[in-house]
N, C-alpha and C. Protein backbone atom coordinates (compact mmCIF):
# COMPACT_ATOMS: atom_id res chain seq x y z
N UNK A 1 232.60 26.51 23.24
CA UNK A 1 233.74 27.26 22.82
C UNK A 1 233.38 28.25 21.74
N UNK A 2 232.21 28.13 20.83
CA UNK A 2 231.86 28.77 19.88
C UNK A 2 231.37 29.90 20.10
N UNK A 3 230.81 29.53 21.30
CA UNK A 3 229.95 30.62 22.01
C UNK A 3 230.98 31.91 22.35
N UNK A 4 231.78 31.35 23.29
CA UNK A 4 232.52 32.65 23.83
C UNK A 4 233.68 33.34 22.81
N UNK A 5 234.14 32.70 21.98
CA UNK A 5 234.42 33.04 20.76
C UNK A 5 233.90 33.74 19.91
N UNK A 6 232.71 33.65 19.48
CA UNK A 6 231.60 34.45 18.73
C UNK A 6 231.31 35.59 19.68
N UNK A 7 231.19 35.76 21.04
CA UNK A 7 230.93 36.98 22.19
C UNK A 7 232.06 37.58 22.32
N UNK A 8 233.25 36.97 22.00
CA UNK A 8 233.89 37.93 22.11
C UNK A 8 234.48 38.41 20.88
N UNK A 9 234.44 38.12 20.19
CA UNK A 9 234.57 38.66 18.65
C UNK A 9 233.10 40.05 18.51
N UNK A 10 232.19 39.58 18.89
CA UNK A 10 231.37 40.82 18.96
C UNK A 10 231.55 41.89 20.06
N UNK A 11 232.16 41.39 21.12
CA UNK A 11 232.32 42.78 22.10
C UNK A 11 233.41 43.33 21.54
N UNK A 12 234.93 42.74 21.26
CA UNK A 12 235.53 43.35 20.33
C UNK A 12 235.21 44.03 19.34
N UNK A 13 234.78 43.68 18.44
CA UNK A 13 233.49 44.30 17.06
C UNK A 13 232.76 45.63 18.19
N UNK A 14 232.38 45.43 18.61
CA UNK A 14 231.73 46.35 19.23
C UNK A 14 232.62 47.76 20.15
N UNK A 15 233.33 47.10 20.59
CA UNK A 15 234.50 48.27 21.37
C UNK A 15 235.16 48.70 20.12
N UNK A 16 235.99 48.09 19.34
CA UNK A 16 236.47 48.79 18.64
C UNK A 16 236.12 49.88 17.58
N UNK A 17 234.67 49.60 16.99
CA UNK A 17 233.44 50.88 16.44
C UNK A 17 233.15 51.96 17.54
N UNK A 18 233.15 51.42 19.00
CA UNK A 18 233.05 52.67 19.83
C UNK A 18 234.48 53.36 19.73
N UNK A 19 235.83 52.79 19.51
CA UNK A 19 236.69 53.40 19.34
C UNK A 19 237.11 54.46 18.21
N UNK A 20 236.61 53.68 17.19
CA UNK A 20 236.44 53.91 15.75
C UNK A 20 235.93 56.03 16.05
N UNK A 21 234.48 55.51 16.34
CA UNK A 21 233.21 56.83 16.43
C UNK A 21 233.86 57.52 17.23
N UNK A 22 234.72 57.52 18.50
CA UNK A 22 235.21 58.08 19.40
C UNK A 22 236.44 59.05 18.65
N UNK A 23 237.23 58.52 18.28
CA UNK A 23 238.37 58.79 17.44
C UNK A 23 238.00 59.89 16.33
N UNK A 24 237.00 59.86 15.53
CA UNK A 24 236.11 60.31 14.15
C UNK A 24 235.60 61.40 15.22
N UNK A 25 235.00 61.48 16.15
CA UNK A 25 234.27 62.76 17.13
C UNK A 25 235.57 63.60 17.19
N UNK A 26 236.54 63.12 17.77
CA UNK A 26 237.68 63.95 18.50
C UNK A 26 238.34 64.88 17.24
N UNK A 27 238.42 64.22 16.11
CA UNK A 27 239.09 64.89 14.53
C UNK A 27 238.44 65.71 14.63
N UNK A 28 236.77 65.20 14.44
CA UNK A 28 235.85 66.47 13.98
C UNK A 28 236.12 67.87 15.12
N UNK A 29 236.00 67.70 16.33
CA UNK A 29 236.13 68.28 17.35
C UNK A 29 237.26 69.26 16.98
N UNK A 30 238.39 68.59 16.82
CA UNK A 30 239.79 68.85 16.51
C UNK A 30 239.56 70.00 15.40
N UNK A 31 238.90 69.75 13.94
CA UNK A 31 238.59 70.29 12.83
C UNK A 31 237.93 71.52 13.24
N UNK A 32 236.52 71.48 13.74
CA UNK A 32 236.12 72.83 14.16
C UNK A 32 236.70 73.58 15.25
N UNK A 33 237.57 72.95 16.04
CA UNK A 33 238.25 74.08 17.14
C UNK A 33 239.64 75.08 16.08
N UNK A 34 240.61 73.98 14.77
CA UNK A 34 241.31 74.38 14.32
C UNK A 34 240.56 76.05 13.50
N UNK A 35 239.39 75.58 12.89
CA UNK A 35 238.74 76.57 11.62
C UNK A 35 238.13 77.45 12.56
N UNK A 36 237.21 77.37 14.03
CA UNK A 36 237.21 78.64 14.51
C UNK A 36 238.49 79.72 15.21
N UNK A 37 239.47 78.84 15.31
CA UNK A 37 240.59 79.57 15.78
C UNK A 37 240.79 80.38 14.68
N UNK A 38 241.37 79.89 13.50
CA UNK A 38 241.89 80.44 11.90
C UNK A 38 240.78 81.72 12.26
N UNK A 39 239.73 81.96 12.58
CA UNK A 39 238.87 83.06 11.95
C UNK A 39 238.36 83.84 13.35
N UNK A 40 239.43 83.15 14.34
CA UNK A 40 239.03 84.43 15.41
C UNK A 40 240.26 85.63 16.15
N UNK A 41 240.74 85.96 14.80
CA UNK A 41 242.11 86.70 14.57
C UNK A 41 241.30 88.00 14.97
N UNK A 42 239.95 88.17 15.40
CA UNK A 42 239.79 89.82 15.55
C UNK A 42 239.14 89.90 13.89
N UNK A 43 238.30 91.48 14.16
CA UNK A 43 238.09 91.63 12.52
C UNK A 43 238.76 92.86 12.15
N UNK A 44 238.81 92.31 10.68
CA UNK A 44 239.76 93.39 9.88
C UNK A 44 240.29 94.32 10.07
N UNK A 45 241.04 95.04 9.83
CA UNK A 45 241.33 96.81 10.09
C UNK A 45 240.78 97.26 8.64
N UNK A 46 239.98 98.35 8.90
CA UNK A 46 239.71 98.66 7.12
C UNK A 46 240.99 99.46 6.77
N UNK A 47 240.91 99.70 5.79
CA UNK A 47 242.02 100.23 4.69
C UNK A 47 241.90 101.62 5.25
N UNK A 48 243.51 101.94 5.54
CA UNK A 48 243.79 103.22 5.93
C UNK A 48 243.86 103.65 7.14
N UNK A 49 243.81 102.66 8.08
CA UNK A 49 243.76 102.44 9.04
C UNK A 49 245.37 102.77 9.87
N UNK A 50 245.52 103.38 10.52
CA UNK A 50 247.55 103.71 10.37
C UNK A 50 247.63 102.55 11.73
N UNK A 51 248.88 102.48 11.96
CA UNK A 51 249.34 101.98 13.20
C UNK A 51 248.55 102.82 14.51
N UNK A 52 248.20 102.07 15.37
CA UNK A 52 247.48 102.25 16.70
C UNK A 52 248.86 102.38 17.69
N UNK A 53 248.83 102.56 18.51
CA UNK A 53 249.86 102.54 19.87
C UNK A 53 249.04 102.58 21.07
N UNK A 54 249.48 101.55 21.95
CA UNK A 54 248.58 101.62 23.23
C UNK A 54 248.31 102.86 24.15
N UNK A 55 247.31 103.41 24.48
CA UNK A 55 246.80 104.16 25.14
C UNK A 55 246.11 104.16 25.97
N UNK A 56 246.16 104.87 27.23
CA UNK A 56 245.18 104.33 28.49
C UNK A 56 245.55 106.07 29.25
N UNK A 57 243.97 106.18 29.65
CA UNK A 57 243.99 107.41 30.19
C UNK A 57 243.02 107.61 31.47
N UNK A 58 243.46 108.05 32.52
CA UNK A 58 242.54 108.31 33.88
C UNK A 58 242.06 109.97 33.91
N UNK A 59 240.88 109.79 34.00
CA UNK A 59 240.15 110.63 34.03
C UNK A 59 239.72 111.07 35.31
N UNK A 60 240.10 111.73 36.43
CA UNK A 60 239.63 112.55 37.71
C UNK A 60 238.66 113.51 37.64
N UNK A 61 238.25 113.59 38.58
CA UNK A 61 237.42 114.96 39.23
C UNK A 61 237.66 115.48 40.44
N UNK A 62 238.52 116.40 40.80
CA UNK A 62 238.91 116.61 41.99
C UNK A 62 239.49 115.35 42.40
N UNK A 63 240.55 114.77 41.79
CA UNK A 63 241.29 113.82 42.75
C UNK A 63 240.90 112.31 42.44
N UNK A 64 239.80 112.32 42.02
CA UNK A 64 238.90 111.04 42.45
C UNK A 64 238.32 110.58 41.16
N UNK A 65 238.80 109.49 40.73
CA UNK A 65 238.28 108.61 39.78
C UNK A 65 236.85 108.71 39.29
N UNK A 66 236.66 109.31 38.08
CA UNK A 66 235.18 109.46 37.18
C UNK A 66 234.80 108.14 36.61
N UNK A 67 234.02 107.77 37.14
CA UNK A 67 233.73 106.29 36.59
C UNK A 67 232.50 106.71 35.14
N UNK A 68 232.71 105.85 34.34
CA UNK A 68 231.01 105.79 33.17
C UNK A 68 231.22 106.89 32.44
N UNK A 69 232.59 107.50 31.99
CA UNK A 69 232.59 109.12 31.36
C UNK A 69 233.22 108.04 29.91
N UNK A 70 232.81 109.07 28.90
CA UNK A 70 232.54 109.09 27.59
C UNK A 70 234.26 109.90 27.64
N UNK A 71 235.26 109.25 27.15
CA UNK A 71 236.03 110.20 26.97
C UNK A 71 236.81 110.15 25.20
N UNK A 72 236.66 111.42 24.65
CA UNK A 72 237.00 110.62 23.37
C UNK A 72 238.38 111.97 22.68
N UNK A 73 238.81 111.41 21.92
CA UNK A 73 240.07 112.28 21.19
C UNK A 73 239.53 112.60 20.03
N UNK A 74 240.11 114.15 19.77
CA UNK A 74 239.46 114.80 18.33
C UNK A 74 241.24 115.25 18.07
N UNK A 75 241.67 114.91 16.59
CA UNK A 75 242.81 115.16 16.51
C UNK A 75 242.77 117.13 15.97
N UNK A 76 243.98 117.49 16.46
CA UNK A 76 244.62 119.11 17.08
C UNK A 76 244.29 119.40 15.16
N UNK A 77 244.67 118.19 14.17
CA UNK A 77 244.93 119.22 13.00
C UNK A 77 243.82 118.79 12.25
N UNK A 78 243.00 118.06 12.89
CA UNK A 78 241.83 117.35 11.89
C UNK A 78 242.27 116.14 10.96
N UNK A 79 243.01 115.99 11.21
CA UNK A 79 243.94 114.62 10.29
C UNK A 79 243.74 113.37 10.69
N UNK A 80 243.37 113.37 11.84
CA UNK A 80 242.59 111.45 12.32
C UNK A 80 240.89 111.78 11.97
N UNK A 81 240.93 110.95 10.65
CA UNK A 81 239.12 110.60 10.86
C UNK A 81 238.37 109.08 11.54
N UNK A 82 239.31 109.09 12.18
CA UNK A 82 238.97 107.81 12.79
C UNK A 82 238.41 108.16 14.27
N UNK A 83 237.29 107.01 14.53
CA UNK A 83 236.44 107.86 15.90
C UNK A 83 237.74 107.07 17.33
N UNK A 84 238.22 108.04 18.02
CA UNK A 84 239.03 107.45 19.10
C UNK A 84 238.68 107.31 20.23
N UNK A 85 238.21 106.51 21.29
CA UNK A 85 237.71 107.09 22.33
C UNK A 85 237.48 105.58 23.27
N UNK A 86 237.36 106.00 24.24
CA UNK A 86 236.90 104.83 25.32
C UNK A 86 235.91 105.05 26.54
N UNK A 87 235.46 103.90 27.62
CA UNK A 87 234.69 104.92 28.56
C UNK A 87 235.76 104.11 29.90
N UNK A 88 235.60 104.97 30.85
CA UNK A 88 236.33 104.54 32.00
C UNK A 88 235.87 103.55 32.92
N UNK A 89 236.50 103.12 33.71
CA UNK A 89 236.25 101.93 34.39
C UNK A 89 236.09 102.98 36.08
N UNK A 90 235.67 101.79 36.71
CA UNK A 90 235.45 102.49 38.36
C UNK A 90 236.99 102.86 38.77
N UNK A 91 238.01 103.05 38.38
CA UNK A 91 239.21 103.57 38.53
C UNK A 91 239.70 104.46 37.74
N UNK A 92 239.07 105.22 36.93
CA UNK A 92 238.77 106.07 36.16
C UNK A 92 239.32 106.24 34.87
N UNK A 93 239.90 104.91 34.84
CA UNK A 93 240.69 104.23 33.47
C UNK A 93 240.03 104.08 31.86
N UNK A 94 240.41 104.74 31.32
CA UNK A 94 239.80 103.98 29.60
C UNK A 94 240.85 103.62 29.08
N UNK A 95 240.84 102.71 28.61
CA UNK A 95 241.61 102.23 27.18
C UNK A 95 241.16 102.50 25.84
N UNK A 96 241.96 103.70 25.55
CA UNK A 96 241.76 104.01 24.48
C UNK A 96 241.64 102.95 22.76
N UNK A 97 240.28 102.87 22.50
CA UNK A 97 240.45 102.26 20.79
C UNK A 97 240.03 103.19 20.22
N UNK A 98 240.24 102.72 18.87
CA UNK A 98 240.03 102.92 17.61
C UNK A 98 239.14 102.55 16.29
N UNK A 99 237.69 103.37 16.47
CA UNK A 99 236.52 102.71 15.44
C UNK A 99 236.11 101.59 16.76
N UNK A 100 236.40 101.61 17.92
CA UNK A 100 235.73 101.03 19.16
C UNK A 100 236.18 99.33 19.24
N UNK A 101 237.01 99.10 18.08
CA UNK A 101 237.55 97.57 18.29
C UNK A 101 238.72 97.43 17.85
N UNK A 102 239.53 98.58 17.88
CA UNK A 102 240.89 98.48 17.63
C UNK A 102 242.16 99.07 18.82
N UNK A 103 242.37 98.00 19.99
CA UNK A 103 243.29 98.99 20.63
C UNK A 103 244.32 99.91 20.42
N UNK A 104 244.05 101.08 20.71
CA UNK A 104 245.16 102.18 20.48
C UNK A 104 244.90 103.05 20.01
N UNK A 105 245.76 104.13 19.46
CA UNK A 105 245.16 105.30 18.78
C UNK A 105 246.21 105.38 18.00
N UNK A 106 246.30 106.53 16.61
CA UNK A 106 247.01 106.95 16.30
C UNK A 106 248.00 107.71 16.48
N UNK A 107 249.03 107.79 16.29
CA UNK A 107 250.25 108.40 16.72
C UNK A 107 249.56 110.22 16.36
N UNK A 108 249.80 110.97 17.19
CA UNK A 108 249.10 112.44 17.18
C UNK A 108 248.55 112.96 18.82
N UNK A 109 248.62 114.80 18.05
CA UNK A 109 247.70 115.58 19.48
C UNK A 109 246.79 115.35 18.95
N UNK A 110 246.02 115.14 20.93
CA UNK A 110 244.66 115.11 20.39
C UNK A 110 243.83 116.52 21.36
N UNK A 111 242.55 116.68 21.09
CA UNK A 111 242.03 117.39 23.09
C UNK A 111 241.11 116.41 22.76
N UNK A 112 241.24 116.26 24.13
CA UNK A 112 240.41 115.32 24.78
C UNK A 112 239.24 116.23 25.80
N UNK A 113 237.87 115.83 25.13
CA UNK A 113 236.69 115.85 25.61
C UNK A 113 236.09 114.60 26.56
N UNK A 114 235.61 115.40 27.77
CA UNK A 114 234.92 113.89 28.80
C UNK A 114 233.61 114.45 28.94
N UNK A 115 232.66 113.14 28.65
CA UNK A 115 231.39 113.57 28.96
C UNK A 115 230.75 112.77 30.03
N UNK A 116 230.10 112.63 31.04
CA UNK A 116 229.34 111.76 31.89
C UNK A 116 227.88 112.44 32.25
N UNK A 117 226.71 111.85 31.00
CA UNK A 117 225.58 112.27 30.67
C UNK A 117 224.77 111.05 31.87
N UNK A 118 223.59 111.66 32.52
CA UNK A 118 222.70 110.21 33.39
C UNK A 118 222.15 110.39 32.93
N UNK A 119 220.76 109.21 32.67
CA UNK A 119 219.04 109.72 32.86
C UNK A 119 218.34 109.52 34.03
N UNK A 120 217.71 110.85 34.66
CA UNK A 120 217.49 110.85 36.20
C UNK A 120 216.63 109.21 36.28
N UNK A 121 217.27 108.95 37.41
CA UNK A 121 216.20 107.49 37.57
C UNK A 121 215.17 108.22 38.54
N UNK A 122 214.15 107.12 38.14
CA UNK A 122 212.67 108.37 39.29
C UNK A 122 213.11 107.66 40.67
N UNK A 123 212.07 108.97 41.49
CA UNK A 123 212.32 109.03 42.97
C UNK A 123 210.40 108.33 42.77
N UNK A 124 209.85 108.20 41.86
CA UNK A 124 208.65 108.30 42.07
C UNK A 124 208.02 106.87 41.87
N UNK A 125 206.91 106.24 42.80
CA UNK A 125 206.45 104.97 42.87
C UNK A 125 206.65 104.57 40.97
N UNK A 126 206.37 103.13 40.93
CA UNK A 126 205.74 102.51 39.57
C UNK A 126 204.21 103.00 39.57
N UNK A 127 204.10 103.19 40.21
CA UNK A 127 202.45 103.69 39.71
C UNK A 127 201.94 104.83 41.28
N UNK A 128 200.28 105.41 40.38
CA UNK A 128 200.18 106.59 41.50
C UNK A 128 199.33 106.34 42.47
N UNK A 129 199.44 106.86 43.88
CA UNK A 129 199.26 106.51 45.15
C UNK A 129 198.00 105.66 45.01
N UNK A 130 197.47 104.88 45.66
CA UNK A 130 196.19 104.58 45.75
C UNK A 130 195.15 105.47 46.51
N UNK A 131 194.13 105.23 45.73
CA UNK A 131 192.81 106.63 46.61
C UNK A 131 193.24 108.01 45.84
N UNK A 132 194.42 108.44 44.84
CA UNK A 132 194.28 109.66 44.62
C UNK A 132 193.37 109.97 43.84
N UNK A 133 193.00 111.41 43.72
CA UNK A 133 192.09 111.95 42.86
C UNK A 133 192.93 111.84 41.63
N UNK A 134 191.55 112.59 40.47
CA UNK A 134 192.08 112.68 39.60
C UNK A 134 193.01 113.81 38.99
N UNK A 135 193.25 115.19 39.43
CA UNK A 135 193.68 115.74 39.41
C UNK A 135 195.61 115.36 40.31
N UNK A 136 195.67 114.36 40.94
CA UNK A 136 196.89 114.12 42.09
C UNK A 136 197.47 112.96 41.05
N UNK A 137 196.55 112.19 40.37
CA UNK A 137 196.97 111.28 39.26
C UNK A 137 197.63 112.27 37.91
N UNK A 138 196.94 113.33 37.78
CA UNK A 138 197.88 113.64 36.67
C UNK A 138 198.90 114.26 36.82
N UNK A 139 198.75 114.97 38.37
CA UNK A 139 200.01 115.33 38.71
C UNK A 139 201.18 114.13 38.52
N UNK A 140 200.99 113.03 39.30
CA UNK A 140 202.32 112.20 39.16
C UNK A 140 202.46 111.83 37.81
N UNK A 141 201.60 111.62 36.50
CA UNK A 141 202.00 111.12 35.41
C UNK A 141 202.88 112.55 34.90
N UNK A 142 202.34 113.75 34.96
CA UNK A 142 203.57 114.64 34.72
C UNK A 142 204.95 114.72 35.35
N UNK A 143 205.08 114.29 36.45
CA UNK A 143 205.90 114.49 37.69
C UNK A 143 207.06 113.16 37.09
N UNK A 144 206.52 112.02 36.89
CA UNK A 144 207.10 110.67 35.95
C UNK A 144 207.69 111.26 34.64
N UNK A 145 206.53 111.56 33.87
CA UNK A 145 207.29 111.97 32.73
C UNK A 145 208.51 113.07 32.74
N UNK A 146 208.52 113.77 32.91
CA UNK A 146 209.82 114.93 33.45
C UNK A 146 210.93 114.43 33.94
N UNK A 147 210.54 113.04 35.03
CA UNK A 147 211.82 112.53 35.51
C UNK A 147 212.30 111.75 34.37
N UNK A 148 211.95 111.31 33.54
CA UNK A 148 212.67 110.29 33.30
C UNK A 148 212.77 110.89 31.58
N UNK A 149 212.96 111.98 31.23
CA UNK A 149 213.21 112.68 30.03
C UNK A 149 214.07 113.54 30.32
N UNK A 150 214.70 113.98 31.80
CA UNK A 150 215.73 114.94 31.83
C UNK A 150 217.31 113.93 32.06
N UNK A 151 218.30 114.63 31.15
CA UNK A 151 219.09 113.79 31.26
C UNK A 151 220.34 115.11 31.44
N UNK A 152 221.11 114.53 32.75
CA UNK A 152 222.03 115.46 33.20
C UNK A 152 223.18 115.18 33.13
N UNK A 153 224.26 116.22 33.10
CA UNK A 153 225.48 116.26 32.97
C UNK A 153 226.20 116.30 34.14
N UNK A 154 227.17 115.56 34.44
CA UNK A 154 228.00 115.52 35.95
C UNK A 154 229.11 116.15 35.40
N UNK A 155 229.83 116.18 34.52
CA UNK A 155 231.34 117.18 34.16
C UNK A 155 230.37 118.31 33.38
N UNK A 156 231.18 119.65 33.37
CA UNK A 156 230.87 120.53 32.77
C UNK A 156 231.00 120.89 31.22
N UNK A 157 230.39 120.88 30.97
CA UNK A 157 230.43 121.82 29.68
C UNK A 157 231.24 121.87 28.49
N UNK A 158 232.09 122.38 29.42
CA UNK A 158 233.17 123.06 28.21
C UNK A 158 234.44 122.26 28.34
N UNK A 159 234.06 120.70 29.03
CA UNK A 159 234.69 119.76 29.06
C UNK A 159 234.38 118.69 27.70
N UNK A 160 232.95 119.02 26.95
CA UNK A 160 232.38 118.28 26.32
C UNK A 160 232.64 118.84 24.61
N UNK A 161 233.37 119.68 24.88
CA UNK A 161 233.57 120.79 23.54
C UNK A 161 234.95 120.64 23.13
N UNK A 162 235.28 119.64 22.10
CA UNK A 162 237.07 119.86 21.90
C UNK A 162 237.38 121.37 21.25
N UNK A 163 236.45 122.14 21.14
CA UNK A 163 236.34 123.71 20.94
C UNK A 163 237.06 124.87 22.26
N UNK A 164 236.17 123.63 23.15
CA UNK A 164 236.96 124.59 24.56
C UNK A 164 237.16 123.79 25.52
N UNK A 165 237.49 122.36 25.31
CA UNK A 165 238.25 121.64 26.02
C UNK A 165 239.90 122.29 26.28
N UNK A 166 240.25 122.00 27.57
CA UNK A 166 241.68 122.36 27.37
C UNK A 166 242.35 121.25 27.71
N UNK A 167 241.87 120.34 27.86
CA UNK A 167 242.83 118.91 27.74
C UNK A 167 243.48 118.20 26.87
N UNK A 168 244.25 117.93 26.89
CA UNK A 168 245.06 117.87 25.44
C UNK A 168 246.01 116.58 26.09
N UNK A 169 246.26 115.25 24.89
CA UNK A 169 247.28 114.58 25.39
C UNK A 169 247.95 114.11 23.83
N UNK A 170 249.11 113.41 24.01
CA UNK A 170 249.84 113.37 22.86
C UNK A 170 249.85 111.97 23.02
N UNK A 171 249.83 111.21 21.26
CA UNK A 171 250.43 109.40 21.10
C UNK A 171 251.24 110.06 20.54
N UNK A 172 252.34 108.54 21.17
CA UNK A 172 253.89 108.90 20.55
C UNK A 172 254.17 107.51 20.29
N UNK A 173 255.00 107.13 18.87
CA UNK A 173 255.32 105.82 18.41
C UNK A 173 256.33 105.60 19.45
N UNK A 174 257.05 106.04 20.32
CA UNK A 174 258.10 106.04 21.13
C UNK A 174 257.87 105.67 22.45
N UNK A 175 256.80 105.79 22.82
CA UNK A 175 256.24 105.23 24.18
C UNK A 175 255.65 104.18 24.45
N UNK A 176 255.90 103.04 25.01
CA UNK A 176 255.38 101.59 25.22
C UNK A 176 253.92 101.74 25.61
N UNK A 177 253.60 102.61 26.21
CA UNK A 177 252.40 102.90 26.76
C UNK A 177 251.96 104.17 26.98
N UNK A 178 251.09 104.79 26.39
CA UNK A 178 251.11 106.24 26.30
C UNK A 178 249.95 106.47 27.82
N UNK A 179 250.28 107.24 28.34
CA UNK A 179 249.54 106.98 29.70
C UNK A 179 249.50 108.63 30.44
N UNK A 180 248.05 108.89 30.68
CA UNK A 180 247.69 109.91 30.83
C UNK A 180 246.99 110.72 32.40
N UNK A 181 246.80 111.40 33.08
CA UNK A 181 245.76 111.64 33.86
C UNK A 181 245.26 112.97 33.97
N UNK A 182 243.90 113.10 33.64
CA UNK A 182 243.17 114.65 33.47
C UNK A 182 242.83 114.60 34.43
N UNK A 183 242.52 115.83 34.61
CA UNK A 183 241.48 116.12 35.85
C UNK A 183 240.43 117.17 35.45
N UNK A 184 239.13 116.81 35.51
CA UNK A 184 238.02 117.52 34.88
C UNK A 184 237.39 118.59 35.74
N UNK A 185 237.77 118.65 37.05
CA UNK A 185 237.22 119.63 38.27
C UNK A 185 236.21 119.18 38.85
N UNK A 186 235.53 120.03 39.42
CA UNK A 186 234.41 119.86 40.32
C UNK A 186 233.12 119.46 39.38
N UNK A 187 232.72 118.50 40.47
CA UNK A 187 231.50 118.01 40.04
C UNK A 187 229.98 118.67 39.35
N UNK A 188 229.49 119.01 38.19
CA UNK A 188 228.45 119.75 38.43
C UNK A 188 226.67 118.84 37.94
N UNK A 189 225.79 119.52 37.85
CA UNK A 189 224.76 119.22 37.62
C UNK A 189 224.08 119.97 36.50
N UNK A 190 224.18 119.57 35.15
CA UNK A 190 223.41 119.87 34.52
C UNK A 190 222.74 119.66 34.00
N UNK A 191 221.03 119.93 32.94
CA UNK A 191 220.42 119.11 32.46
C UNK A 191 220.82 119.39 30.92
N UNK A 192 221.20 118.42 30.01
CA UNK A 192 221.73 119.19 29.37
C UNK A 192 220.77 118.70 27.92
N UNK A 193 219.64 117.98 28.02
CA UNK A 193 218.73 117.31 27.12
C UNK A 193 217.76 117.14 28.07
N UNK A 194 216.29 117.40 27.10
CA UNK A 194 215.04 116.81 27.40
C UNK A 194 214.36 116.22 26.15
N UNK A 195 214.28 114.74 26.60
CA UNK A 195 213.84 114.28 25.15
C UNK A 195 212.47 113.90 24.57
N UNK A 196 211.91 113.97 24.01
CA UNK A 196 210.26 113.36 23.95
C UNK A 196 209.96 112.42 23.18
C-alpha cells in the first residue's frame, strides 16, 4: 500500500510541476507576445509631419498598365518637403506614402513625375565562346561590359521632369480615397545613364 501511495504521490508531484512549467511558459509566452505588440504600432511620424490622406494612383501607357515605374509627387508651391511617392504594381497601381513608410500624402497639388529606368540584361553568354581568339575575346568582354552599364528609359523624358511634367493630381482632406489615372503615352527607349 506504501508503495502505490508513494507512486502516486510522485506522479502527481510530477504532473503537477509539468503543469506548474507549462502554465509559467504560456505567461511568459503571453508577456512577450503582449510587449511585442505594445511596440509594433509602426514607427514614429517625425515632427512636422501633417496629416497624410489615402492615395492611390494608376499609371498607363497607352491604355495599359506600367508596371515597376518610380512615380513620385513634387508639391505645385514647394511647401511639402516630404519625399512622396510609390512604385506601381503589375496593374499599374501605387499607393502613394510618405518618407516611404507613411501611407498617404499630404493634403496639396502635386505634378507628378513617372520614371521606369532598366539595366539592359545581356543577350550575351556568361563567358566567351570556346576556341575564340584573342582578339573575339576582347571583343565580347567589351560587348558585356556596354551591356550591362547602359541603363534605359521606357517613359519619356519629360515625364521624369516635374519641370515639364504635365501631370498634375490633387490630395483633398475631403476625399475618402484620393484616386487617380495618368497616362504617360507611348512607349519609348532611351539610354538615359552609362555608369562605370
Amino acid at each position: 500500500m506504501k508503495k502505490t501511495s508513494m507512486l502516486y504521490s510522485l506522479v502527481y508531484t510530477q504532473k503537477e510541476t509539468y503543469n506548474r512549467i507549462f502554465h509559467a511558459c504560456r505567461m511568459v509566452i503571453a508577456i512577450v507576445f503582449l510587449l511585442c505588440l505594445s511596440g509594433c504600432g509602426g514607427p514614429n511620424k517625425p515632427d512636422g509631419l501633417p496629416t497624410l490622406y489615402p492615395c492611390k494612383i494608376t499609371i498607363t501607357q497607352l491604355g495599359k498598365p506600367l508596371e515597376g515605374a518610380l512615380v513620385q509627387f513634387h508639391g505645385v508651391d514647394h511647401s511639402v518637403p516630404w519625399t512622396v511617392n510609390g512604385i506601381t504594381n503589375g496593374a499599374g497601381v501605387a499607393i502613394i506614402k510618405t518618407q516611404t513608410l507613411f501611407t498617404g500624402a499630404p493634403e496639396g497639388q502635386y505634378v507628378v513625375t513617372v520614371m521606369k529606368k532598366v539595366q539592359d540584361k545581356s543577350q550575351l553568354s556568361d563567358s566567351p565562346p570556346r576556341g575564340a581568339s584573342k582578339e573575339e575575346i576582347e571583343q565580347w568582354y567589351d560587348a558585356k561590359e556596354s551591356e550591362r552599364l547602359a541603363i534605359h528609359s521606357f517613359v519619356s523624358s519629360q515625364f521624369a521632369s516635374p519641370i515639364y511634367s504635365p501631370l498634375m493630381m490633387t490630395v483633398t482632406s475631403t476625399s475618402k480615397s484620393n484616386i487617380e489615372t495618368l497616362d504617360v503615352g507611348q512607349s519609348v527607349e532611351e539610354i538615359v545613364a552609362i555608369s562605370y
